[in-house]
PDB file of N, CA and C in Angstrom:
ATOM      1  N   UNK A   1      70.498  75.289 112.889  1.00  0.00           N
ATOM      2  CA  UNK A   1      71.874  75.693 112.679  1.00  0.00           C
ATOM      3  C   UNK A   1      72.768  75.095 113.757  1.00  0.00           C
ATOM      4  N   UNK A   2      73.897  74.628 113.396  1.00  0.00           N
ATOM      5  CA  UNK A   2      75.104  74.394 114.553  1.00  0.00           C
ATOM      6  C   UNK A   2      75.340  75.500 115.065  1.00  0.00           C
ATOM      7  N   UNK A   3      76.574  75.451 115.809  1.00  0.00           N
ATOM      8  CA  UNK A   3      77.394  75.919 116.997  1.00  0.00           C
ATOM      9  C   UNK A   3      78.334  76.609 116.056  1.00  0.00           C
ATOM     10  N   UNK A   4      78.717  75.951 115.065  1.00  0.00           N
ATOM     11  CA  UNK A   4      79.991  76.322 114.108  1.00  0.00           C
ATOM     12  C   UNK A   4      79.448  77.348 113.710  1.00  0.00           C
ATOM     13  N   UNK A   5      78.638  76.957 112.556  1.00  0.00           N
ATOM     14  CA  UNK A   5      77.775  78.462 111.912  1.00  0.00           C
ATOM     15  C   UNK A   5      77.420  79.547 112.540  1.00  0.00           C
ATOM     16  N   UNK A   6      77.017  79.168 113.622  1.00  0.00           N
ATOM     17  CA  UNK A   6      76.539  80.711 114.411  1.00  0.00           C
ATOM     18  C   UNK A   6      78.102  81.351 114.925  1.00  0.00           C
ATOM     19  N   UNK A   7      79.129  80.998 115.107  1.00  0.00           N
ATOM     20  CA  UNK A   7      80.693  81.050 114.927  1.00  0.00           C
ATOM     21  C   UNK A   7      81.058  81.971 114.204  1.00  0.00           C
ATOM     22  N   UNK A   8      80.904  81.218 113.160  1.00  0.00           N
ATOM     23  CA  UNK A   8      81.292  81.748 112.241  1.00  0.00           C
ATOM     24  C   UNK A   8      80.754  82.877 111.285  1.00  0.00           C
ATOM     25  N   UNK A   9      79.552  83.052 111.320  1.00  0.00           N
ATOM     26  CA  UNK A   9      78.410  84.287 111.355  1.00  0.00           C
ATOM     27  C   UNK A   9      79.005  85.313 112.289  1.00  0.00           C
ATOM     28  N   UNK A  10      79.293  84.922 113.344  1.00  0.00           N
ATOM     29  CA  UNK A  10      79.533  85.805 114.141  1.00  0.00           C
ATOM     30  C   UNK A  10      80.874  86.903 113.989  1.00  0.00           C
ATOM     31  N   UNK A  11      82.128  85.832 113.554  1.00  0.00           N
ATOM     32  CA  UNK A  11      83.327  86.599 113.391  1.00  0.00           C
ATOM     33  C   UNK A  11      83.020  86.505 112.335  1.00  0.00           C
ATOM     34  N   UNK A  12      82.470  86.387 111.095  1.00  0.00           N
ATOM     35  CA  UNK A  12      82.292  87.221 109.605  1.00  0.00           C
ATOM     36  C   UNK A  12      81.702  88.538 110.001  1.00  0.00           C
ATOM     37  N   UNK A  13      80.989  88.726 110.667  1.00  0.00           N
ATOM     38  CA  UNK A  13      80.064  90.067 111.103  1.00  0.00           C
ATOM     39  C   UNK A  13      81.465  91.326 111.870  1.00  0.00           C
ATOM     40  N   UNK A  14      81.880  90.417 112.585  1.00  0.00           N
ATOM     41  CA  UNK A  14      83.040  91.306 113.654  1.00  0.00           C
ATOM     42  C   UNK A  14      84.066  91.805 112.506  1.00  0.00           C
ATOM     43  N   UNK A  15      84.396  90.626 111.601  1.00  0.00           N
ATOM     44  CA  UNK A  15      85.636  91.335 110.487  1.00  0.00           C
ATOM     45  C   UNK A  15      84.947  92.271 109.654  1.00  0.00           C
ATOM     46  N   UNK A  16      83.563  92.472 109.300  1.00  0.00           N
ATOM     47  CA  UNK A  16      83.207  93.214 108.538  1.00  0.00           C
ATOM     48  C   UNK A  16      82.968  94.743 109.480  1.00  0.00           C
ATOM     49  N   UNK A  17      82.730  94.609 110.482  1.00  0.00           N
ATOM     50  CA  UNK A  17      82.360  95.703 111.346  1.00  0.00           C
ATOM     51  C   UNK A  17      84.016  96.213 112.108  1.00  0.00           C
ATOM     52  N   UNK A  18      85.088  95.621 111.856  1.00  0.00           N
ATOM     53  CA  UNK A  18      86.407  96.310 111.932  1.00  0.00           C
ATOM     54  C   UNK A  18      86.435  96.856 111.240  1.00  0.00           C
ATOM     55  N   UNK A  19      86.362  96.353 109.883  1.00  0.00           N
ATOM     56  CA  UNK A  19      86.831  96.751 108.688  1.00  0.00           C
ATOM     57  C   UNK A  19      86.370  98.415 108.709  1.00  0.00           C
ATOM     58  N   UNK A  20      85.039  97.958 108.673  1.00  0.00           N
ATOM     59  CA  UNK A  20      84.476  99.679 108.840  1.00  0.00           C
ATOM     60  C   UNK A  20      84.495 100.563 109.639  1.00  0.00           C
ATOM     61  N   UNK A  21      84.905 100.224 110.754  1.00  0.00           N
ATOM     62  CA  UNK A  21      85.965 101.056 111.921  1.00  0.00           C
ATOM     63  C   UNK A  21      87.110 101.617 111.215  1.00  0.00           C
ATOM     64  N   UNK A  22      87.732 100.741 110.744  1.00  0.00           N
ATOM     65  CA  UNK A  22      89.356 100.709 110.224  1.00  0.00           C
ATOM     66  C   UNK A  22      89.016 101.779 108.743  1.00  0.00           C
ATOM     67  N   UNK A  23      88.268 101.853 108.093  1.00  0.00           N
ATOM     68  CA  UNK A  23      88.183 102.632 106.594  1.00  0.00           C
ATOM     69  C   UNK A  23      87.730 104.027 107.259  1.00  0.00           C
ATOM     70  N   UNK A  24      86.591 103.722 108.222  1.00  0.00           N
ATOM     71  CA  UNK A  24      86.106 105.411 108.887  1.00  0.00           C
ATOM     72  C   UNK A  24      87.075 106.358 109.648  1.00  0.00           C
ATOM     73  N   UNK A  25      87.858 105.515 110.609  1.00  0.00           N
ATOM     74  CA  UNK A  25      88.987 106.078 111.174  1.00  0.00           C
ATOM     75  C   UNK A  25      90.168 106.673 110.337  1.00  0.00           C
ATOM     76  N   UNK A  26      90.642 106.272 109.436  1.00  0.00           N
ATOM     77  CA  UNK A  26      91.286 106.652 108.514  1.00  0.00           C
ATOM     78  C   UNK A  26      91.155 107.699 107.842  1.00  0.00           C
ATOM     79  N   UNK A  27      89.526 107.828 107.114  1.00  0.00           N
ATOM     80  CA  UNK A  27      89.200 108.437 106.942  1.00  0.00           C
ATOM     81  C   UNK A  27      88.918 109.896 107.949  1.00  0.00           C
ATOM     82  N   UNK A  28      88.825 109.638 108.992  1.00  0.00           N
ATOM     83  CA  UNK A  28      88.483 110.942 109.376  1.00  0.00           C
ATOM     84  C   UNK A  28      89.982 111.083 110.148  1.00  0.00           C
ATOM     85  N   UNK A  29      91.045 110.481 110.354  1.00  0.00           N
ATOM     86  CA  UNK A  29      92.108 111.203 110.391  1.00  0.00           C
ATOM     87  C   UNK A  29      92.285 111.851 109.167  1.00  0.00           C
ATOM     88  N   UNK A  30      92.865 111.224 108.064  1.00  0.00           N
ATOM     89  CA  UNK A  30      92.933 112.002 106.473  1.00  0.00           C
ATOM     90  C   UNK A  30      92.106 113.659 106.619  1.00  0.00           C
ATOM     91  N   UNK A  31      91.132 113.573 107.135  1.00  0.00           N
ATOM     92  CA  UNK A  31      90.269 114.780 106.957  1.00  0.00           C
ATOM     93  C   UNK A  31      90.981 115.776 107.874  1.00  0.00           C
ATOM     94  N   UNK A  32      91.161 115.189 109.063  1.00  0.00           N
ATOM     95  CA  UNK A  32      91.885 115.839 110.184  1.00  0.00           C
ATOM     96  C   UNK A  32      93.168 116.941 109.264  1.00  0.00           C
ATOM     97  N   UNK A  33      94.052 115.851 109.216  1.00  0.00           N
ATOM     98  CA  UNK A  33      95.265 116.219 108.832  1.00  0.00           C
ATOM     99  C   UNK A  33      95.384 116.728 107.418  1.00  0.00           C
ATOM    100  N   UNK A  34      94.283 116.754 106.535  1.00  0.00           N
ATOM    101  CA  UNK A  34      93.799 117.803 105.367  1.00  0.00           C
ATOM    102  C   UNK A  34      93.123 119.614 106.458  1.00  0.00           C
ATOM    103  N   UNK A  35      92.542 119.366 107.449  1.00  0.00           N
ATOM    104  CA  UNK A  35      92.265 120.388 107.521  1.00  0.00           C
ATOM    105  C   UNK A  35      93.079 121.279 108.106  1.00  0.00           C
ATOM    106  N   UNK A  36      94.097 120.370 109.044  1.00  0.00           N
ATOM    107  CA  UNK A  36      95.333 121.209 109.282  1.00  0.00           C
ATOM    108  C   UNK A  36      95.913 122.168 108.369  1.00  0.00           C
ATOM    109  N   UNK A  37      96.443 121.276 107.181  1.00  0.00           N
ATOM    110  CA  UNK A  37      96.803 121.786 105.787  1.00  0.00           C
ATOM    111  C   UNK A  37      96.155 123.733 105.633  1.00  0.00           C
ATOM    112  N   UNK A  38      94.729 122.927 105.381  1.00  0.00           N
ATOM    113  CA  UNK A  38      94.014 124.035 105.217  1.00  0.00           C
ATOM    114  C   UNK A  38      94.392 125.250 106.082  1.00  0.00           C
ATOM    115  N   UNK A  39      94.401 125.507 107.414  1.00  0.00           N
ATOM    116  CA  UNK A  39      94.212 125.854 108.135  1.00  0.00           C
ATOM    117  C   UNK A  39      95.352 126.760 108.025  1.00  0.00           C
ATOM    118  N   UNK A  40      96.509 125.896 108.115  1.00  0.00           N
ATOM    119  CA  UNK A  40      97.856 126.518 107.723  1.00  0.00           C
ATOM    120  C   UNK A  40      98.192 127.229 106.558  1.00  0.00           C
ATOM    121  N   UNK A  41      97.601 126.786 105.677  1.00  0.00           N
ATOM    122  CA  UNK A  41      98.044 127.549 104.557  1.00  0.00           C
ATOM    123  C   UNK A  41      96.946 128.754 104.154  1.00  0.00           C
ATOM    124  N   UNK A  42      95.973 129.161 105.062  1.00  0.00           N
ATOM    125  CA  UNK A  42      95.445 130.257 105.227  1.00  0.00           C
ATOM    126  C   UNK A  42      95.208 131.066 106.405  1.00  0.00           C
ATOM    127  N   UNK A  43      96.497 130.566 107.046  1.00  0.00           N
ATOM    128  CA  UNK A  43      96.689 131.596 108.473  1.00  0.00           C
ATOM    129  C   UNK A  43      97.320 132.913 108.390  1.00  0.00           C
ATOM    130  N   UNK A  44      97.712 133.327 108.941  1.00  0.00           N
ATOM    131  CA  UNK A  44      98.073 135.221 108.844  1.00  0.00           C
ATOM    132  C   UNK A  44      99.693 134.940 108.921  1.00  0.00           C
ATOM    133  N   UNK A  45     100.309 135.637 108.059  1.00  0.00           N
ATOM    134  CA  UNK A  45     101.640 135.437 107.827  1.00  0.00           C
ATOM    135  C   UNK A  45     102.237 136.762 108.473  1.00  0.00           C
TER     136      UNK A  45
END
């Protein structure tokens, strides 16, 4: 293998492993700020 390929292997791997940073984080804010929701709308009035 070249120099290039292993390159480029490399940042294909890094964009795929943001990516899934970037969808999980999201995701567990979303959850966050759903459980707020929750939280609030079954607190003691």
């Amino acid at each position: 293998m070249s120099a290039t390929t292993d390159d480029e292997d490399r940042k294909e791997k890094g964009v795929w492993l943001r990516a899934f940073f970037y969808i999980f984080g999201t995701h567990l804010f979303a959850g966050f700020v759903w459980l707020l929701f929750y939280v609030g709308q079954h607190a003691q009035k």
